[in-house]
Each structure stands twice: as structure tokens, then as C-alpha cells.
N, C-alpha and C. Protein backbone atom coordinates (compact mmCIF):
# COMPACT_ATOMS: atom_id res chain seq x y z
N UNK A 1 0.81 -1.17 0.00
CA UNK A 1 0.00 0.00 0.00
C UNK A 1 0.87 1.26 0.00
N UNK A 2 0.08 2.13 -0.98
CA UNK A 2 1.16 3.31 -0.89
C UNK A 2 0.79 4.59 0.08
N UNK A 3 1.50 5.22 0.67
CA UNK A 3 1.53 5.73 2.18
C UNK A 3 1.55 7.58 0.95
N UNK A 4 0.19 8.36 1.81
CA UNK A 4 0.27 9.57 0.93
C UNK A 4 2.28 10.35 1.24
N UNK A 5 2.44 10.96 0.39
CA UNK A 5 3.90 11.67 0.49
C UNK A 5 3.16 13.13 1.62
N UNK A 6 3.68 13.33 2.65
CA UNK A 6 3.66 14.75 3.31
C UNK A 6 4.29 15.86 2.85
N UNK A 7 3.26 16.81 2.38
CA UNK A 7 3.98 17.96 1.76
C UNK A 7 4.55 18.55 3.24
N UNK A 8 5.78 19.44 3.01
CA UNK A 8 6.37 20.09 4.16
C UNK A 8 5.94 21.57 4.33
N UNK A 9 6.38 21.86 5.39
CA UNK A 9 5.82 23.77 5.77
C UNK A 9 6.47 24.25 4.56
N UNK A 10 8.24 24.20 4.25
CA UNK A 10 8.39 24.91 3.49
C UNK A 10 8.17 24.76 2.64
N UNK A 11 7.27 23.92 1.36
CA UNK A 11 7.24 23.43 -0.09
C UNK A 11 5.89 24.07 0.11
N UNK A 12 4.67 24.18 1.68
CA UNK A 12 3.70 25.15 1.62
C UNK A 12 3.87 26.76 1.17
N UNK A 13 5.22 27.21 2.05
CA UNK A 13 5.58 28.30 1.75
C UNK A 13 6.13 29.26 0.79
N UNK A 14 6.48 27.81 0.10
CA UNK A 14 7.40 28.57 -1.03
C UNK A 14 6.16 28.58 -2.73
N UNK A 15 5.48 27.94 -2.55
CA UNK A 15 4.00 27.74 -3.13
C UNK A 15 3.19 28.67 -2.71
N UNK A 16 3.06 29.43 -1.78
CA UNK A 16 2.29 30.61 -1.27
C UNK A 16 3.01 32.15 -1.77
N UNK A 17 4.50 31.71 -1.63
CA UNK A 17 5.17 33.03 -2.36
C UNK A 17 5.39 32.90 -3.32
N UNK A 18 4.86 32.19 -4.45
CA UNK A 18 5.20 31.67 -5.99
C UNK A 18 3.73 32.56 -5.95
N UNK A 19 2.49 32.05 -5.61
CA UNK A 19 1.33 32.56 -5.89
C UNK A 19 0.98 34.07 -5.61
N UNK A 20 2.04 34.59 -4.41
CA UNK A 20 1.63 36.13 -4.42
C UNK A 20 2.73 36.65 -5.65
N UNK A 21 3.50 35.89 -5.93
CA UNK A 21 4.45 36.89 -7.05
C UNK A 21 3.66 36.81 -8.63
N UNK A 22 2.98 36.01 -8.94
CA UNK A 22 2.18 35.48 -9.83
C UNK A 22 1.10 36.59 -9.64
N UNK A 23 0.44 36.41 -8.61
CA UNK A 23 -0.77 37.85 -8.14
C UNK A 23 -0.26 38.79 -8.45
N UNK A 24 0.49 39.55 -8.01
CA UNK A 24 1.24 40.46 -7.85
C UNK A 24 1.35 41.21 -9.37
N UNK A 25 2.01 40.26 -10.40
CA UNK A 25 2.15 40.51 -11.55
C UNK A 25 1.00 40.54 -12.24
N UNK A 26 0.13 39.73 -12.19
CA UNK A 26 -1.00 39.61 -12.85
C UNK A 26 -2.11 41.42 -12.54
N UNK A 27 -1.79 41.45 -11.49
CA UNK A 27 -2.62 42.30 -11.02
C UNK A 27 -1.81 44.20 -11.59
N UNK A 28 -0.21 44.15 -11.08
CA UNK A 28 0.10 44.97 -11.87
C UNK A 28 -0.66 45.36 -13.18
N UNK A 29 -0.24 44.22 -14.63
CA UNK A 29 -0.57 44.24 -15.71
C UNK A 29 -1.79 44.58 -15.80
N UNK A 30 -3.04 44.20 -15.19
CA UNK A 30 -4.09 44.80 -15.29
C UNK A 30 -3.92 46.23 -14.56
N UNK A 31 -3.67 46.90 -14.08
CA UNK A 31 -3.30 48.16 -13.48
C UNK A 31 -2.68 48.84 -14.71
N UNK A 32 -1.60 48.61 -15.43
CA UNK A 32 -0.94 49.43 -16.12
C UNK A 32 -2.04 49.26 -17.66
N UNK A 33 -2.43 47.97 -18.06
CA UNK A 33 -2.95 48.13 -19.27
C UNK A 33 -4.40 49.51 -18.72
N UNK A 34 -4.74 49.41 -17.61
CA UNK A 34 -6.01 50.65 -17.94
C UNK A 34 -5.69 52.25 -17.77
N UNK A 35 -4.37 52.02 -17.55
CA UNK A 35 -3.37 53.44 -17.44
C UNK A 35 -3.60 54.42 -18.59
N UNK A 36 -4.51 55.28 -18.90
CA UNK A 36 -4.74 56.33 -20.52
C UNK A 36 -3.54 56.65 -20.50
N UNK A 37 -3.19 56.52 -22.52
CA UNK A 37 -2.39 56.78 -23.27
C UNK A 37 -2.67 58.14 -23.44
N UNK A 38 -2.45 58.81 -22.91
CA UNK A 38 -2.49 60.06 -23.28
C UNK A 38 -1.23 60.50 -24.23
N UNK A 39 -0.67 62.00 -24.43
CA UNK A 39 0.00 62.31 -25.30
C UNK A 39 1.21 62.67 -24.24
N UNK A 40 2.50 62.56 -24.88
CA UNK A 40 3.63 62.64 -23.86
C UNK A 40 3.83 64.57 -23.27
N UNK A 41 3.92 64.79 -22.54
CA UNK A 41 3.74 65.96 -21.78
C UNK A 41 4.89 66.32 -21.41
N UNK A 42 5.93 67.09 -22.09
CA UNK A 42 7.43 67.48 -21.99
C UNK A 42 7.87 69.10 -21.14
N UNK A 43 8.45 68.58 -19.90
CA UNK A 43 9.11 70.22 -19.53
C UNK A 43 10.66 70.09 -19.21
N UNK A 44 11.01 71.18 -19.11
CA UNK A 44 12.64 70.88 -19.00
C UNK A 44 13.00 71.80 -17.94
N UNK A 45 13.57 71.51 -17.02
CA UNK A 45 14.23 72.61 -15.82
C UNK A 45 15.85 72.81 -15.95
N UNK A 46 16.20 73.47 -15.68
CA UNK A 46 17.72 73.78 -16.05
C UNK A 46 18.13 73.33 -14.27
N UNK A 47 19.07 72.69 -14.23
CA UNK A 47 19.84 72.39 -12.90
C UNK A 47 21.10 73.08 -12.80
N UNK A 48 21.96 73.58 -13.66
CA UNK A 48 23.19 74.26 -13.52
C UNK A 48 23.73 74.76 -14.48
N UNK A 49 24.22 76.40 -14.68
CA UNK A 49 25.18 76.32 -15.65
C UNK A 49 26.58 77.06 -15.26
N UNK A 50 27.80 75.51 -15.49
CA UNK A 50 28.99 76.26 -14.99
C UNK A 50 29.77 76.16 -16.17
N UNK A 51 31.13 76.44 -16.32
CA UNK A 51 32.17 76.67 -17.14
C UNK A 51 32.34 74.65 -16.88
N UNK A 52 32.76 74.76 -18.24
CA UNK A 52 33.33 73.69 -18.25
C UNK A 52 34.46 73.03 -19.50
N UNK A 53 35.62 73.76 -19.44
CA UNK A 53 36.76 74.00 -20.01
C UNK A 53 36.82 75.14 -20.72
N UNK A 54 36.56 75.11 -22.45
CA UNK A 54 36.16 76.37 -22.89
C UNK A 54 34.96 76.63 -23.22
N UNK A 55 33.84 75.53 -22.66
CA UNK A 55 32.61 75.74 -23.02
C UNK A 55 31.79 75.81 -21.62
N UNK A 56 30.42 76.35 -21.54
CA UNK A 56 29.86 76.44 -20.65
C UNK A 56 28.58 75.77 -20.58
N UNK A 57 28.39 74.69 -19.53
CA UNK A 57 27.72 73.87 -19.37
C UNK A 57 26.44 74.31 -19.03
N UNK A 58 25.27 73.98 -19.72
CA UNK A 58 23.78 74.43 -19.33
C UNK A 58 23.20 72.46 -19.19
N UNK A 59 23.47 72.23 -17.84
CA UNK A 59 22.50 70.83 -17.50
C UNK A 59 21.43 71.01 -17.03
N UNK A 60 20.44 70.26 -17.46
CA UNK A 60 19.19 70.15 -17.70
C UNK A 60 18.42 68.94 -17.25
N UNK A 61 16.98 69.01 -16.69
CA UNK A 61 16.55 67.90 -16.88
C UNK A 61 14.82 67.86 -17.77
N UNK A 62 15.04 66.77 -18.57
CA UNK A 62 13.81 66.97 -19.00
C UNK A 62 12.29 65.62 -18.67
N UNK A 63 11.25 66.10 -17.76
CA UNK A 63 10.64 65.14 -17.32
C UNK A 63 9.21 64.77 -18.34
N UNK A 64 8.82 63.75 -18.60
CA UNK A 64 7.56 63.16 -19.19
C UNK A 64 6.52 63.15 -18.20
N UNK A 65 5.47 63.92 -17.72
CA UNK A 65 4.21 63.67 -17.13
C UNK A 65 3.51 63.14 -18.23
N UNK A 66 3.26 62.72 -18.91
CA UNK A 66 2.35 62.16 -19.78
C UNK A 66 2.16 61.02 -19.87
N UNK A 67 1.30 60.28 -20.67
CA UNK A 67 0.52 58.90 -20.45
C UNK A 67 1.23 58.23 -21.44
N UNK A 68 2.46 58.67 -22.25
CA UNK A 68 3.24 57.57 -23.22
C UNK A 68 4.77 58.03 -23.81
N UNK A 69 5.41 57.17 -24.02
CA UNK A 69 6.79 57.45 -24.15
C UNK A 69 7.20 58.38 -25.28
N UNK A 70 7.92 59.14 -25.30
CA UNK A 70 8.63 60.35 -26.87
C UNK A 70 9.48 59.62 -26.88
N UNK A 71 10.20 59.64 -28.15
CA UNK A 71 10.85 59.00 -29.04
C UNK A 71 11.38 59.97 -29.96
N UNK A 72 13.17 60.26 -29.95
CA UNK A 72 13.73 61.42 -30.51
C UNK A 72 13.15 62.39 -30.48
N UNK A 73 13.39 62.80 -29.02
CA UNK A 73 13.08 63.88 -28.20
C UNK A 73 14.12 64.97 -28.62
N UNK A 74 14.02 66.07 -29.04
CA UNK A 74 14.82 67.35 -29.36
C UNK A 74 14.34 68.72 -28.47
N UNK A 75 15.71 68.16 -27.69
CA UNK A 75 15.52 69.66 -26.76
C UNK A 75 16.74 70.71 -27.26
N UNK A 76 16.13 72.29 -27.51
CA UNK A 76 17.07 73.16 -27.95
C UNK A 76 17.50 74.04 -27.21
N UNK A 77 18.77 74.84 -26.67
CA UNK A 77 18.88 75.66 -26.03
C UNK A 77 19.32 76.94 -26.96
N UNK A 78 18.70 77.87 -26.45
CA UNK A 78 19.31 79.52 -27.40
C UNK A 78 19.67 80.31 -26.33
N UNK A 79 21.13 80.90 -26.82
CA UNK A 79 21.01 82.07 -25.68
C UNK A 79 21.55 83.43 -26.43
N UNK A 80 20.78 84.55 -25.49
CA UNK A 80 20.76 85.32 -26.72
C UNK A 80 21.77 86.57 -25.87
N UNK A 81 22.93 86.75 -25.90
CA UNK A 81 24.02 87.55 -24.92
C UNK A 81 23.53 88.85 -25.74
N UNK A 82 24.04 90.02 -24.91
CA UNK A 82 23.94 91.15 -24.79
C UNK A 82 23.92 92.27 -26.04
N UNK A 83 24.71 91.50 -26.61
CA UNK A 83 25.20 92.13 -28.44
C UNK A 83 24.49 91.78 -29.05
N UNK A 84 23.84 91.23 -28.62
CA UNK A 84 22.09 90.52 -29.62
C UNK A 84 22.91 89.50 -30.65
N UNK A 85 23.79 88.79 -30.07
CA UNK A 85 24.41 87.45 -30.96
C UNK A 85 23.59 86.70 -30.04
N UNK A 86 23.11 85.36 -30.82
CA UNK A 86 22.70 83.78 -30.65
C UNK A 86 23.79 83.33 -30.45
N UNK A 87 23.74 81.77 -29.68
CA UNK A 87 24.36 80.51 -30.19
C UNK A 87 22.88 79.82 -30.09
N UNK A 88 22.89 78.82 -30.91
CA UNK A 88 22.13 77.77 -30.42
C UNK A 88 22.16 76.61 -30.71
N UNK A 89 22.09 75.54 -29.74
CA UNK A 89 22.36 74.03 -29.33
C UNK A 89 21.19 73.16 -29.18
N UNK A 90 21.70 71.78 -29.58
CA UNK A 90 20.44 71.07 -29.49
C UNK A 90 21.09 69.91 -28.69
N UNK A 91 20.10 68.82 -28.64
CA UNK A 91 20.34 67.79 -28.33
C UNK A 91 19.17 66.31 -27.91
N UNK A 92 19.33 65.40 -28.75
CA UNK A 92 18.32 64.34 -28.71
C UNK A 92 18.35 63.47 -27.84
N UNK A 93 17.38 63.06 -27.31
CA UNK A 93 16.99 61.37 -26.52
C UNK A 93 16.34 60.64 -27.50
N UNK A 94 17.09 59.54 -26.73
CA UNK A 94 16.40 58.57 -27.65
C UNK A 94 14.88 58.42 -27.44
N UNK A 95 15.02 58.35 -26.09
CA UNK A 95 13.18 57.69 -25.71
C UNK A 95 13.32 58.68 -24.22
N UNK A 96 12.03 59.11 -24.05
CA UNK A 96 11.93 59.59 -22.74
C UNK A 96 10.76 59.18 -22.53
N UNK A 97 10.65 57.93 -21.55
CA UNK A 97 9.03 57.26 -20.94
C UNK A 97 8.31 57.80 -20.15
N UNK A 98 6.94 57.48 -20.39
CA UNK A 98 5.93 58.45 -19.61
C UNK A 98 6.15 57.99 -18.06
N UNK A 99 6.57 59.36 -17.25
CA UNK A 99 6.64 59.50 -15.77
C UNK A 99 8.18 59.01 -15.76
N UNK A 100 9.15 59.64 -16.41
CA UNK A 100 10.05 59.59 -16.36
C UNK A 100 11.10 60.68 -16.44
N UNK A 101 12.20 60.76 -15.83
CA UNK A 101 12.84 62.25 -16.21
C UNK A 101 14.52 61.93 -16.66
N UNK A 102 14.86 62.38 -18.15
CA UNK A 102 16.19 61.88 -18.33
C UNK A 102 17.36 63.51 -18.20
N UNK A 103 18.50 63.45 -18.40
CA UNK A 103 19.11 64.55 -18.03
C UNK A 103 20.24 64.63 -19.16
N UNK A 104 20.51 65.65 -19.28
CA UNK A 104 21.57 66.20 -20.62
C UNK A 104 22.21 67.30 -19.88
N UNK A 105 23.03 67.98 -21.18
CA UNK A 105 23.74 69.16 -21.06
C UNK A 105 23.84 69.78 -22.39
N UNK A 106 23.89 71.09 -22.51
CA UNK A 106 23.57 71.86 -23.97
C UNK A 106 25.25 72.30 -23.84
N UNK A 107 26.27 72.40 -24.61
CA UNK A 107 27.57 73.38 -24.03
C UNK A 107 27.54 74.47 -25.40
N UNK A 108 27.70 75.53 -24.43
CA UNK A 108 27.84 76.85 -25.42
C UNK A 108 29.02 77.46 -25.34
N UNK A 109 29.41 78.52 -26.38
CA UNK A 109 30.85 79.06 -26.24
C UNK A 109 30.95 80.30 -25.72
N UNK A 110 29.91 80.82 -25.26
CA UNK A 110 30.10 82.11 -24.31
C UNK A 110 29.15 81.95 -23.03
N UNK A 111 29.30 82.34 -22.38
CA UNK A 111 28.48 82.64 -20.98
C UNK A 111 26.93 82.79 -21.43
N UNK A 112 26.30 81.74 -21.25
CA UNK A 112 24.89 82.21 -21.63
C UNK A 112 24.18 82.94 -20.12
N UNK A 113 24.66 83.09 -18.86
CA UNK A 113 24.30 83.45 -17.87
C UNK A 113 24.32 85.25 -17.76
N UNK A 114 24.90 85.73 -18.93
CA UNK A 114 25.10 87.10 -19.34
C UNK A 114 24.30 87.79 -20.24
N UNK A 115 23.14 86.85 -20.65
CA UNK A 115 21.75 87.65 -21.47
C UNK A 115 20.58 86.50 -21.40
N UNK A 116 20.10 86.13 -22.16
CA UNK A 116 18.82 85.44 -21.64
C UNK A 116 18.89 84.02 -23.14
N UNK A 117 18.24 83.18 -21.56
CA UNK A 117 18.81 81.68 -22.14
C UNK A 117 17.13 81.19 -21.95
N UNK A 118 16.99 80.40 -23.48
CA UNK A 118 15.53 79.80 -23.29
C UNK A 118 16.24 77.93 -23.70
N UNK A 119 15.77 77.34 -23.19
CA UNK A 119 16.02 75.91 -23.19
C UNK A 119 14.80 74.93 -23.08
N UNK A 120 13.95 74.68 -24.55
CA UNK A 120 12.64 74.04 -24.18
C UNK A 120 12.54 72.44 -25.31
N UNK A 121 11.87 71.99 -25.16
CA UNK A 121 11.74 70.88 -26.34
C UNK A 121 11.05 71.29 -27.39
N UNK A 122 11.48 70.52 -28.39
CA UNK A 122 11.34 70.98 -29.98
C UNK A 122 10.45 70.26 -30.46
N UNK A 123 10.43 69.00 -30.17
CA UNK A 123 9.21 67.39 -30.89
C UNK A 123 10.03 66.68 -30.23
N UNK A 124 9.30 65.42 -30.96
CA UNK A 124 9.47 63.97 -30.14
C UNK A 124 8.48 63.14 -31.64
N UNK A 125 8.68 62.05 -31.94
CA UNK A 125 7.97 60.89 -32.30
C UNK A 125 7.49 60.25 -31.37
N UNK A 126 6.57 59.82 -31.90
CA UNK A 126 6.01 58.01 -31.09
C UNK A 126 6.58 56.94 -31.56
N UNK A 127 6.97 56.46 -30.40
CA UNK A 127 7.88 55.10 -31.37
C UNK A 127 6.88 53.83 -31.91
């Protein structure tokens, strides 16, 4: 006669934390699929601008509040010094995901801290 096999506490336990990680995920995925796609929602804050050899560093960060990822993201910086000369700089991401914030640096060849500096995004694709 065959004698039932005794499952153990831990082969209970480790079967109970297999099933909440399984929950867990399952339940995420339904959470994120009813998340609105909205349109990606781009701002950019400037965090610092110092010298940085012969160029001067304008770092930046640019955050996604929006409901879906940009895709060749073009953020431009202009600065427009005192003599009413421009420079102006760009610079792409690849992807910036919704509720996400990635960070760059624009470098210019004069002090943009000496007339007025606008630094905003240009477009983006959907990937």
C-alpha cells in the first residue's frame, strides 16, 4: 500500500510566495494596461550652468508627465548675450518614458548666464 507523500511547511511556503508573485504581476498588468495613453507631456528645468573647459555647461533635466513614451526627443537651447548674438544648441533622446525624467547638457561658447537663455523641447515621435 502506498503511504500519501507529506507535503512540508516549506514546499507550503514557497508555493504561497510563488502565488503572491504570480498575483502580484498579474494584477500589476491589469493596473498598467487601464493606465490612458495620453499624449507625452514634456518640460525641462535647467539644474546648472557652470564653465566647463572652454565651453559652458547648461545641465538640464527633462521630465515626461504624460501617459506615453517620446521618441527622438529634441531639446534646444538659445542664448541670446547682450550684443544681440545667438548661439544655439540642441540635443536628442532617444526615448523619454511616460513618468520619467532623463538629463543632458547643452555646451555653449560664451556665458549664456550674461543675457537670456531659453532651453525648451522641440518634438518627439512616437515610437
Amino acid at each position: 500500500m502506498n503511504t500519501p507523500t507529506r507535503i512540508s511547511t516549506w514546499e507550503w511556503i514557497a508555493a504561497a510566495a510563488a502565488l503572491a508573485i504570480v498575483l502580484t504581476a498579474v494584477i500589476a498588468l491589469l493596473v498598467e494596461g487601464r493606465h490612458p495613453r495620453t499624449a507625452p507631456q514634456l518640460a525641462v528645468r535647467i539644474e546648472e550652468i557652470a564653465p566647463l573647459g572652454r565651453y559652458f555647461s547648461v545641465r538640464f533635466a527633462i521630465r515626461n508627465s504624460g501617459g506615453s513614451t517620446a521618441a527622438a526627443v529634441v531639446v534646444r537651447g538659445e542664448a541670446e548675450h547682450a550684443d544681440s548674438t545667438r548661439e544655439q544648441r540642441e540635443v536628442t533622446f532617444e526615448f523619454v518614458p511616460d513618468g520619467s525624467e532623463r538629463r543632458g547638457a547643452l555646451l555653449f561658447e560664451s556665458d549664456p548666464r550674461a543675457g537670456r537663455l531659453i532651453v525648451e523641447p522641440l518634438g518627439y515621435r512616437e515610437p
